[in-house]
Structures are given as C-alpha cells and as structure tokens.
PDB file of N, CA and C in Angstrom:
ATOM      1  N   UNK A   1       7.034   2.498 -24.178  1.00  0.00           N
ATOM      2  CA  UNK A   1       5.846   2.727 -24.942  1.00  0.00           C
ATOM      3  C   UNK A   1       5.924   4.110 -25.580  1.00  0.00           C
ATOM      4  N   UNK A   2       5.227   4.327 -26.609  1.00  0.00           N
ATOM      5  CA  UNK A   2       5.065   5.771 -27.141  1.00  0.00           C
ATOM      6  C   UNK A   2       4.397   6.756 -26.333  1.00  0.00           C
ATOM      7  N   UNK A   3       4.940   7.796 -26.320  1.00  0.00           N
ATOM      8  CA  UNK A   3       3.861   8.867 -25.233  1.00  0.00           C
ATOM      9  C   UNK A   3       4.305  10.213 -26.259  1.00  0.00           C
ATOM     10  N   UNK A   4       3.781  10.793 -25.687  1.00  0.00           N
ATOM     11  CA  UNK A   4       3.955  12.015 -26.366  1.00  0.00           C
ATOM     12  C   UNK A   4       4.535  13.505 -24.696  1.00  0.00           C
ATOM     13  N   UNK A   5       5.452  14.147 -25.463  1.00  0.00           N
ATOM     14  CA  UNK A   5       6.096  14.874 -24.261  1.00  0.00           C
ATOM     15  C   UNK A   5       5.113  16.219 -23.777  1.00  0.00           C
ATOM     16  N   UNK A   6       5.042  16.454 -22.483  1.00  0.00           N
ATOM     17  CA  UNK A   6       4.688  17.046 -21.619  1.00  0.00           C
ATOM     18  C   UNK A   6       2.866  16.639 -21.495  1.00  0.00           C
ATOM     19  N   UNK A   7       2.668  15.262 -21.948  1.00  0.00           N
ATOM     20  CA  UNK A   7       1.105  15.143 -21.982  1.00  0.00           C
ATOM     21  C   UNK A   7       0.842  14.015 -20.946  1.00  0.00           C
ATOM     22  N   UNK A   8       0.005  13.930 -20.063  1.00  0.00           N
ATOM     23  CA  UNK A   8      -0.194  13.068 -19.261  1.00  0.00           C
ATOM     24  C   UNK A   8      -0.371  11.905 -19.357  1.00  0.00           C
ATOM     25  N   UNK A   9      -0.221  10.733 -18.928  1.00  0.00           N
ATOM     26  CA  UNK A   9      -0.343   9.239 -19.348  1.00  0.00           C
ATOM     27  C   UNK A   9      -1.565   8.944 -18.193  1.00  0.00           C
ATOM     28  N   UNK A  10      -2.129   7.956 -18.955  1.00  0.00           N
ATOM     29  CA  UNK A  10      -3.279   7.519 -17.829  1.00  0.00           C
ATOM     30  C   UNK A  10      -3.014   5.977 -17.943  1.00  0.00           C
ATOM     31  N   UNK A  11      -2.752   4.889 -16.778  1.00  0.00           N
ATOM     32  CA  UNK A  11      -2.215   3.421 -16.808  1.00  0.00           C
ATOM     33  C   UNK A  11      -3.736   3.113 -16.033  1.00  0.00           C
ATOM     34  N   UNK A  12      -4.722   2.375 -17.000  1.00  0.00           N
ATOM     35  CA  UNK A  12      -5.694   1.784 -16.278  1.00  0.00           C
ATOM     36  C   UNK A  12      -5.542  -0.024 -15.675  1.00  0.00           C
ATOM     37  N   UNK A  13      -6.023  -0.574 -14.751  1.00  0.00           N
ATOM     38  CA  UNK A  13      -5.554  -1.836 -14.701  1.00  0.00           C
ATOM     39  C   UNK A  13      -7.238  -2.170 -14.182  1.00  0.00           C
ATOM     40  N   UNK A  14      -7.415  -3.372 -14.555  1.00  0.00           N
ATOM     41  CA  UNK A  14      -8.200  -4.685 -14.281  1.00  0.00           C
ATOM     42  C   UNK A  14      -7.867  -5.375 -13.163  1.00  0.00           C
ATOM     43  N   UNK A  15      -8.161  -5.687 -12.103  1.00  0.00           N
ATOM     44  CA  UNK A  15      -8.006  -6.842 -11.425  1.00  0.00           C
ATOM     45  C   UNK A  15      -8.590  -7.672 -10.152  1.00  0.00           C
ATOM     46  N   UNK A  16      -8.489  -8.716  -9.941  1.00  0.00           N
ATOM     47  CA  UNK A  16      -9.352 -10.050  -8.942  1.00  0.00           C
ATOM     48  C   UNK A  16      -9.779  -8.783  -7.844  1.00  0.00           C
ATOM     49  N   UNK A  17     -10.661  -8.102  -7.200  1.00  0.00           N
ATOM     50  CA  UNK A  17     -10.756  -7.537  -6.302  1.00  0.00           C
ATOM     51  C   UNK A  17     -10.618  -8.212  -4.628  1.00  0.00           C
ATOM     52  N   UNK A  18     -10.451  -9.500  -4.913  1.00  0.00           N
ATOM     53  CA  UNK A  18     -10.364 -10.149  -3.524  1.00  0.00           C
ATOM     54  C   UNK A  18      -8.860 -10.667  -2.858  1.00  0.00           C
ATOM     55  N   UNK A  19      -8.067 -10.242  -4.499  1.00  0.00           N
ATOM     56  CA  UNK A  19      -6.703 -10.543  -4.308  1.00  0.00           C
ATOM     57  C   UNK A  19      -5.794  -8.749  -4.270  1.00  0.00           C
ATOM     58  N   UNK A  20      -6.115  -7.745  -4.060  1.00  0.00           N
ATOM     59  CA  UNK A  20      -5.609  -6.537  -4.495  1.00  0.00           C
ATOM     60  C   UNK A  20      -4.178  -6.622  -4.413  1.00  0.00           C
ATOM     61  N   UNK A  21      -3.421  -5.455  -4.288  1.00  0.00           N
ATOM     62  CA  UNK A  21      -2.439  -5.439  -3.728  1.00  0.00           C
ATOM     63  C   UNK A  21      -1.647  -3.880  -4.385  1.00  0.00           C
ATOM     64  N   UNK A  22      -0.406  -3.601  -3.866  1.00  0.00           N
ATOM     65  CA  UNK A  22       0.022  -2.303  -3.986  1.00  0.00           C
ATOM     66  C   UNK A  22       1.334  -2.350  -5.062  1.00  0.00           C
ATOM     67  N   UNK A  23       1.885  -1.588  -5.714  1.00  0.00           N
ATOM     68  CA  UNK A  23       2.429  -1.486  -6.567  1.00  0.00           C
ATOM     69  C   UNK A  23       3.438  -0.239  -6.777  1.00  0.00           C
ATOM     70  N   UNK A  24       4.608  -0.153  -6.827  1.00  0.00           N
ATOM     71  CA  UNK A  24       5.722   1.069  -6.788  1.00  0.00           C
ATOM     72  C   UNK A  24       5.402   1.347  -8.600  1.00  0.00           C
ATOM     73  N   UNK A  25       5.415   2.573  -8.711  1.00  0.00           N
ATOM     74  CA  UNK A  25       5.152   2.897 -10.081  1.00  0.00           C
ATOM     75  C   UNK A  25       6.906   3.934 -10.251  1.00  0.00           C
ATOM     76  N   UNK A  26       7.584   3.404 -11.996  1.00  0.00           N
ATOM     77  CA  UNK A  26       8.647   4.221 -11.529  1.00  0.00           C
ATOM     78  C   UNK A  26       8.297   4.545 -13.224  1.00  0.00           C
ATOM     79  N   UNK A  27       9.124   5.648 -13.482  1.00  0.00           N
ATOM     80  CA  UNK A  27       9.347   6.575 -14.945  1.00  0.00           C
ATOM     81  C   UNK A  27      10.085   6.668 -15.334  1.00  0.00           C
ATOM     82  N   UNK A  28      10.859   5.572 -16.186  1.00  0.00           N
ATOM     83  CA  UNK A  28      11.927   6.435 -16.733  1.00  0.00           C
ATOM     84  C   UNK A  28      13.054   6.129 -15.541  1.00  0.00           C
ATOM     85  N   UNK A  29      12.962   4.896 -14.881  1.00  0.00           N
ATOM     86  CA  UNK A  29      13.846   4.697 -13.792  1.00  0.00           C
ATOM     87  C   UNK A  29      13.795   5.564 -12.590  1.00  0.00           C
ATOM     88  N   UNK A  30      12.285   7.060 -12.542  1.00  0.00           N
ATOM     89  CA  UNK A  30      12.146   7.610 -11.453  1.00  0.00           C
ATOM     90  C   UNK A  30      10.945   7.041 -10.699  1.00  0.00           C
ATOM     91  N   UNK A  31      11.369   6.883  -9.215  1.00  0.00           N
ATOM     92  CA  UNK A  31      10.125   6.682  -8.616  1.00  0.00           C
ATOM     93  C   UNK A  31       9.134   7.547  -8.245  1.00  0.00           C
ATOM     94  N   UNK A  32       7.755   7.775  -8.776  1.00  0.00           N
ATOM     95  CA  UNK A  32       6.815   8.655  -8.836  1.00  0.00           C
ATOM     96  C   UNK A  32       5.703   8.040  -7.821  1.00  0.00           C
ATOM     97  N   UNK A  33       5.609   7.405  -7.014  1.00  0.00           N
ATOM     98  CA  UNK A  33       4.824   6.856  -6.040  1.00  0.00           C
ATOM     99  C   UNK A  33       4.216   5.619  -6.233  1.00  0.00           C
ATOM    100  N   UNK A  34       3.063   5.468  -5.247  1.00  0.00           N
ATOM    101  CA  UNK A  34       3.157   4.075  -4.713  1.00  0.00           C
ATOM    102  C   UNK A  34       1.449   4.184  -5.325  1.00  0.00           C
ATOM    103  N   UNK A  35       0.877   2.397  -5.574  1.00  0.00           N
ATOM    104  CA  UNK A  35      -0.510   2.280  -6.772  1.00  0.00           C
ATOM    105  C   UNK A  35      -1.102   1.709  -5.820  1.00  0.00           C
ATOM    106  N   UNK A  36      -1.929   1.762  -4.906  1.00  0.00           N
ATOM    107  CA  UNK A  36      -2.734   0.571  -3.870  1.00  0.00           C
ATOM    108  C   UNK A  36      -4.220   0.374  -4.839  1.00  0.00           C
ATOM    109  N   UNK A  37      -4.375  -0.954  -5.062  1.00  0.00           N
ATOM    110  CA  UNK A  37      -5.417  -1.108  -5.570  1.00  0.00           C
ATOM    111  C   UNK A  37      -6.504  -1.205  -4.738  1.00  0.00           C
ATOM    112  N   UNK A  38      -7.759   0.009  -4.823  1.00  0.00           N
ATOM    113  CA  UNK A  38      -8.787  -0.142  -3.499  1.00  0.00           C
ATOM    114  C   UNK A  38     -10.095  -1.511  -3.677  1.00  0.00           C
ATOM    115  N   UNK A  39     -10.107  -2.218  -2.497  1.00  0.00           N
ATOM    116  CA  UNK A  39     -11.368  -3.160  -2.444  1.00  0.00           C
ATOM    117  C   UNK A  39     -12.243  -2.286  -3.030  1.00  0.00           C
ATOM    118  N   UNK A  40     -12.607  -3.517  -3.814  1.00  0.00           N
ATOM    119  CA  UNK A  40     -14.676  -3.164  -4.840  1.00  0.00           C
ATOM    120  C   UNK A  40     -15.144  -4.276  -4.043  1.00  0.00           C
ATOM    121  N   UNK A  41     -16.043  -4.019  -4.456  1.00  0.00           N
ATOM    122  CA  UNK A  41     -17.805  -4.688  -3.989  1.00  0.00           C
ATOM    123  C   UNK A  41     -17.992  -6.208  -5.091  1.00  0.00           C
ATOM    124  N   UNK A  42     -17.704  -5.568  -6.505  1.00  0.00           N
ATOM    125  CA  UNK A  42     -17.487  -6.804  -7.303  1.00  0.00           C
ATOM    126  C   UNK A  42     -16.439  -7.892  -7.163  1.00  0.00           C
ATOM    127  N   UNK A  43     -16.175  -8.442  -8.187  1.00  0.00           N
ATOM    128  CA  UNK A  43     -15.218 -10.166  -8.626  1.00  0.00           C
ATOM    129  C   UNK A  43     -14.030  -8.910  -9.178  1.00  0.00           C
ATOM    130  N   UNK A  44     -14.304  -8.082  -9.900  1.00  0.00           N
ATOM    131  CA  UNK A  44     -13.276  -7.427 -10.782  1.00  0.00           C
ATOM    132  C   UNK A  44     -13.103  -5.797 -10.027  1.00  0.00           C
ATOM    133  N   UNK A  45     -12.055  -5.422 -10.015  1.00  0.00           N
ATOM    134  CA  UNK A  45     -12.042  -3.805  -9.665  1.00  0.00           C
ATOM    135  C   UNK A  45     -11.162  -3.091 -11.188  1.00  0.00           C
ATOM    136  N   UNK A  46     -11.320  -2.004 -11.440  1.00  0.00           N
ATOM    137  CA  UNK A  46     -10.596  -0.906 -11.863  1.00  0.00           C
ATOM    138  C   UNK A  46     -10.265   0.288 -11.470  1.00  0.00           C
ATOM    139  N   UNK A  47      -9.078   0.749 -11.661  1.00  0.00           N
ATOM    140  CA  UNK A  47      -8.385   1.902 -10.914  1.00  0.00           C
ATOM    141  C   UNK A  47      -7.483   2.475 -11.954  1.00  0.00           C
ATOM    142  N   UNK A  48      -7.341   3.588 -11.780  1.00  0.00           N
ATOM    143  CA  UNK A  48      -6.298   4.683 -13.117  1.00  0.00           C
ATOM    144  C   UNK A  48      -5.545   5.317 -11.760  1.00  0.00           C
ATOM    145  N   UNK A  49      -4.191   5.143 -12.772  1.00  0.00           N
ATOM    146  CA  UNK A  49      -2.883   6.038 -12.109  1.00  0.00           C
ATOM    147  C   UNK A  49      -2.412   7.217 -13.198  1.00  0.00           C
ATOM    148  N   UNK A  50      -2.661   8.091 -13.318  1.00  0.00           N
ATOM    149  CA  UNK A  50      -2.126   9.450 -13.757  1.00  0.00           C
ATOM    150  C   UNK A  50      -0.560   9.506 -13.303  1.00  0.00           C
ATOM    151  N   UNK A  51      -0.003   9.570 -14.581  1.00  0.00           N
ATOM    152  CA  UNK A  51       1.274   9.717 -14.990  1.00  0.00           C
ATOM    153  C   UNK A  51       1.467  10.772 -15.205  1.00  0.00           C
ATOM    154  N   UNK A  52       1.857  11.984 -14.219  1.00  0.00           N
ATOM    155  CA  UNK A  52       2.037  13.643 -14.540  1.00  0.00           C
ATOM    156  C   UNK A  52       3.004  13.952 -15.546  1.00  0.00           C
ATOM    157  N   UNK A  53       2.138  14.687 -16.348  1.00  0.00           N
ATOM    158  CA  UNK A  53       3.293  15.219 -17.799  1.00  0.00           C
ATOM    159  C   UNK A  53       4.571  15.966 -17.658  1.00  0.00           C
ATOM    160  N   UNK A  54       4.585  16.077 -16.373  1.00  0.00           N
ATOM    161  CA  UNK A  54       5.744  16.224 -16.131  1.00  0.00           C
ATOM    162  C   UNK A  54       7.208  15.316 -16.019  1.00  0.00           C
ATOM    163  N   UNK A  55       6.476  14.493 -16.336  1.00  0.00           N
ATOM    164  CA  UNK A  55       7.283  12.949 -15.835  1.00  0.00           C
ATOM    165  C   UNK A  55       7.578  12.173 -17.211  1.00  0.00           C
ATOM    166  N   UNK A  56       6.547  12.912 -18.265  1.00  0.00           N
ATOM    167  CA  UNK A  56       6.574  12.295 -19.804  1.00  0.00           C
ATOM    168  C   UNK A  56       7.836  13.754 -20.578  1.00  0.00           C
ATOM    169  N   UNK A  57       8.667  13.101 -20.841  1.00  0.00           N
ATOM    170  CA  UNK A  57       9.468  14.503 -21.570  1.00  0.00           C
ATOM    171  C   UNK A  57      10.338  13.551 -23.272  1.00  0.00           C
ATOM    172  N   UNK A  58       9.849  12.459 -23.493  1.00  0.00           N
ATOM    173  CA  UNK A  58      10.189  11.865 -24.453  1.00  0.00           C
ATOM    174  C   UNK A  58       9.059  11.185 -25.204  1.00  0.00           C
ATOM    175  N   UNK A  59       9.464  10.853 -26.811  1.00  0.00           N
ATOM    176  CA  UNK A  59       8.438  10.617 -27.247  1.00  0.00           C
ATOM    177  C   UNK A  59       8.216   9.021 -27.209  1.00  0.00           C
ATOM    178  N   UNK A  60       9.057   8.314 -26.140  1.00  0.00           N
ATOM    179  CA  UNK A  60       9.326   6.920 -25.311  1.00  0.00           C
ATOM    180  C   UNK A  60       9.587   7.154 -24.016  1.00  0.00           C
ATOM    181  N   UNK A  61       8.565   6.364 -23.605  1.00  0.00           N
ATOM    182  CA  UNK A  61       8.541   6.439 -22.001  1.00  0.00           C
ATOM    183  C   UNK A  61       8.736   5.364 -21.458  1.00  0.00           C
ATOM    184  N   UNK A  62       9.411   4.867 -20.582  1.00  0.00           N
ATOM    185  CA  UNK A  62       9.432   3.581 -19.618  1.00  0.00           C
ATOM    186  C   UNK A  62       8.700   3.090 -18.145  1.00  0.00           C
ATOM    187  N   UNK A  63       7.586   2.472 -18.314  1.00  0.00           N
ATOM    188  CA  UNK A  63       6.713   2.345 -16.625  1.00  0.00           C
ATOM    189  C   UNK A  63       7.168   1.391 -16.547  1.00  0.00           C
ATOM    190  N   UNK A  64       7.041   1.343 -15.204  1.00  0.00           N
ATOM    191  CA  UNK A  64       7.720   0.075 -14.458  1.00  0.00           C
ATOM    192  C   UNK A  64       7.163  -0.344 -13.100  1.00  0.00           C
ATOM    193  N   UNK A  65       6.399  -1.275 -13.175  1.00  0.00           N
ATOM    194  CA  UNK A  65       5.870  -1.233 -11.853  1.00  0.00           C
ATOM    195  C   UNK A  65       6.376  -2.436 -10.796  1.00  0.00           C
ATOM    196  N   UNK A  66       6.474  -1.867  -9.194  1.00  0.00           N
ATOM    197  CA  UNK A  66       7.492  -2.991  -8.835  1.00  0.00           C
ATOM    198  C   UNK A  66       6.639  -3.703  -7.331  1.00  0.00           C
ATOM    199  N   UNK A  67       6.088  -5.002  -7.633  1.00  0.00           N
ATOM    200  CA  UNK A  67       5.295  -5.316  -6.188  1.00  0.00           C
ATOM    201  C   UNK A  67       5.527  -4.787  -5.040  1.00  0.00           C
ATOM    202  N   UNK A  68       5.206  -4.738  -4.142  1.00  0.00           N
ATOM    203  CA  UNK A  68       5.411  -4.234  -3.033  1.00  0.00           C
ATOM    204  C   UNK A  68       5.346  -5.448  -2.148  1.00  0.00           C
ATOM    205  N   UNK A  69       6.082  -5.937  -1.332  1.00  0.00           N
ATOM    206  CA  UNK A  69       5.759  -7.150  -0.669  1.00  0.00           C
ATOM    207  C   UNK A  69       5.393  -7.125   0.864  1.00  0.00           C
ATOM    208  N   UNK A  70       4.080  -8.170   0.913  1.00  0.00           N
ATOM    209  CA  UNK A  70       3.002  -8.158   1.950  1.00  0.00           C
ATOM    210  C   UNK A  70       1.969  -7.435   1.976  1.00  0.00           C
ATOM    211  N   UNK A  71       1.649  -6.606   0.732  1.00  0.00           N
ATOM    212  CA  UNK A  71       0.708  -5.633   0.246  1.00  0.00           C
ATOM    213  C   UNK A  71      -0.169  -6.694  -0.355  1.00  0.00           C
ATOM    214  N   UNK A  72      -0.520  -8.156  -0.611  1.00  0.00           N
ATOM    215  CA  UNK A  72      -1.063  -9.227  -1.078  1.00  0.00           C
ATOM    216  C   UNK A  72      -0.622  -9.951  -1.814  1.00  0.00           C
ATOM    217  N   UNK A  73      -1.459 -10.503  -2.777  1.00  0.00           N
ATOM    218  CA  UNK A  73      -0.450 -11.363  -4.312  1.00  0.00           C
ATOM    219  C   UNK A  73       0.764 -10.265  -4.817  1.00  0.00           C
ATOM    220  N   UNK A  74       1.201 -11.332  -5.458  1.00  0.00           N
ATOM    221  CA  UNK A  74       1.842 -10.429  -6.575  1.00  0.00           C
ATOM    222  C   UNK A  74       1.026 -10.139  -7.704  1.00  0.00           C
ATOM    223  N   UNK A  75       0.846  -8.543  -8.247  1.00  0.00           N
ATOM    224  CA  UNK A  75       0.049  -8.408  -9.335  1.00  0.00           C
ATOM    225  C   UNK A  75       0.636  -8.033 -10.464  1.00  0.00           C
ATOM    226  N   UNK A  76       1.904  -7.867 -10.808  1.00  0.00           N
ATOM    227  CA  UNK A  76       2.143  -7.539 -11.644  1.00  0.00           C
ATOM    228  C   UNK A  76       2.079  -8.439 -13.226  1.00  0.00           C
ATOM    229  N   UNK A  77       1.546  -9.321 -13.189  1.00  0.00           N
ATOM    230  CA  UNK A  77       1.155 -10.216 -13.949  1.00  0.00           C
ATOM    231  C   UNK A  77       0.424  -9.889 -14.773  1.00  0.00           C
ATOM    232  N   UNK A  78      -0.515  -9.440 -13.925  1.00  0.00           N
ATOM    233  CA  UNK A  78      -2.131  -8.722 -14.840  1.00  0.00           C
ATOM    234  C   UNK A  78      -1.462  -7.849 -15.625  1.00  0.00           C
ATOM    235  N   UNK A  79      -3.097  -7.247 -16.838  1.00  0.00           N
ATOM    236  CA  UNK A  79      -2.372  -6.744 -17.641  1.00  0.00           C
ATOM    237  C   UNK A  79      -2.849  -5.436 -16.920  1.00  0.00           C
ATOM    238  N   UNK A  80      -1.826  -4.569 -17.440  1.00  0.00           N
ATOM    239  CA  UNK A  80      -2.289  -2.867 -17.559  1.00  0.00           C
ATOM    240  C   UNK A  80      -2.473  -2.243 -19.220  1.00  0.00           C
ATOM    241  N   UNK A  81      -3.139  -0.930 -19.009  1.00  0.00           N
ATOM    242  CA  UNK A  81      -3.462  -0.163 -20.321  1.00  0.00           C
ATOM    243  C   UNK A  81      -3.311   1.015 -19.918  1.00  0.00           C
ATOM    244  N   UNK A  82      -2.404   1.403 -21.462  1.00  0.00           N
ATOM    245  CA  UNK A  82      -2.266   3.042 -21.159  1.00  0.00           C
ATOM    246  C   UNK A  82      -2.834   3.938 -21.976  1.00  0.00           C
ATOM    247  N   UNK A  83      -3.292   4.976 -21.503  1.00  0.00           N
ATOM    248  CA  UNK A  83      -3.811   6.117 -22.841  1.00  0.00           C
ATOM    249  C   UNK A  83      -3.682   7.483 -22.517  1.00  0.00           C
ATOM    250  N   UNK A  84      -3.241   7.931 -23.553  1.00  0.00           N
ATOM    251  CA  UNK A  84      -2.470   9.178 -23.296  1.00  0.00           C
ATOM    252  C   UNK A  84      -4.487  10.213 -23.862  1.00  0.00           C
ATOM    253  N   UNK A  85      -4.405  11.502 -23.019  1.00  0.00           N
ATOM    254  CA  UNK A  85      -5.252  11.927 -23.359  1.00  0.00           C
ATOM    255  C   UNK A  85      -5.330  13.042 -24.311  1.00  0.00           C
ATOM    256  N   UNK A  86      -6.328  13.174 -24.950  1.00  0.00           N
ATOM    257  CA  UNK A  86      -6.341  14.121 -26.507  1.00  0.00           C
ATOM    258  C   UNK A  86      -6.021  15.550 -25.969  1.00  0.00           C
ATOM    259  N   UNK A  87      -6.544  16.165 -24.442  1.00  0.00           N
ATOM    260  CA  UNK A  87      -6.452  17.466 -24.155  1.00  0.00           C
ATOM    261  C   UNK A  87      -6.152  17.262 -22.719  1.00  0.00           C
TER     262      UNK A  87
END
C-alpha cells in the first residue's frame, strides 16, 4: 500500500465480536507484534493497530497479517483499513 516514510500507519478492522481472534502483524516481512481483538458488548467490535513510523521508511509498505491458531476463527478474511495520519 502507499504510506508515506517515517509517518505512522493506523490499520482499523471491523469484526463479529463473538467470533474474535488474534493476529501476528508483520512489516515489510518484520514481525512488529501480536493484534488480539478485545470482546465488545455489541454484534460488531472495532480496534486500531498503530504501525510505528518507524517501521514505515518507504513510500510502499507491506502488512501482513498472519492468524494465530487457537486464538478463535480465522479472521483474516475480514476486511481491514488503513490511514495514515495528517500530523
């Protein structure tokens, strides 16, 4: 995806809150830690993972997120969204 270098990425995701599950987040082929999606109260949850600009150094970046297994479904299906922030 396009990013812009040394600026932080923000990856928001949508998903079933009764199905959660955890997620390896990698950069650029580095692994930068692990995404647990927390139980909501609702049908739907949302959660943001901050992508440290330290981790963005091209004006193409590669996320990659990798199930974690027995952490629940598999989620990588759903969609994610990214947005890089103005400041």
């Amino acid at each position: 995806m396009a990013s812009i270098p040394r600026r932080d990425l923000i990856v928001a995701k949508r998903y079933d809150a009764a199905i959660r599950g955890t997620v390896r987040v990698y950069v650029d082929g580095v692994f930068i830690g692990e995404w647990e999606f927390p139980e909501r109260q609702f049908q739907f949850g949302e959660d943001l993972f901050i992508v440290p600009a330290s981790f963005i150094t091209e004006e193409q970046t590669r996320i990659t997120f990798e199930f974690v297994p027995g952490s629940s479904i598999d989620i990588n299906s759903l969609y994610y969204s990214v947005f890089v922030p103005r400041s």
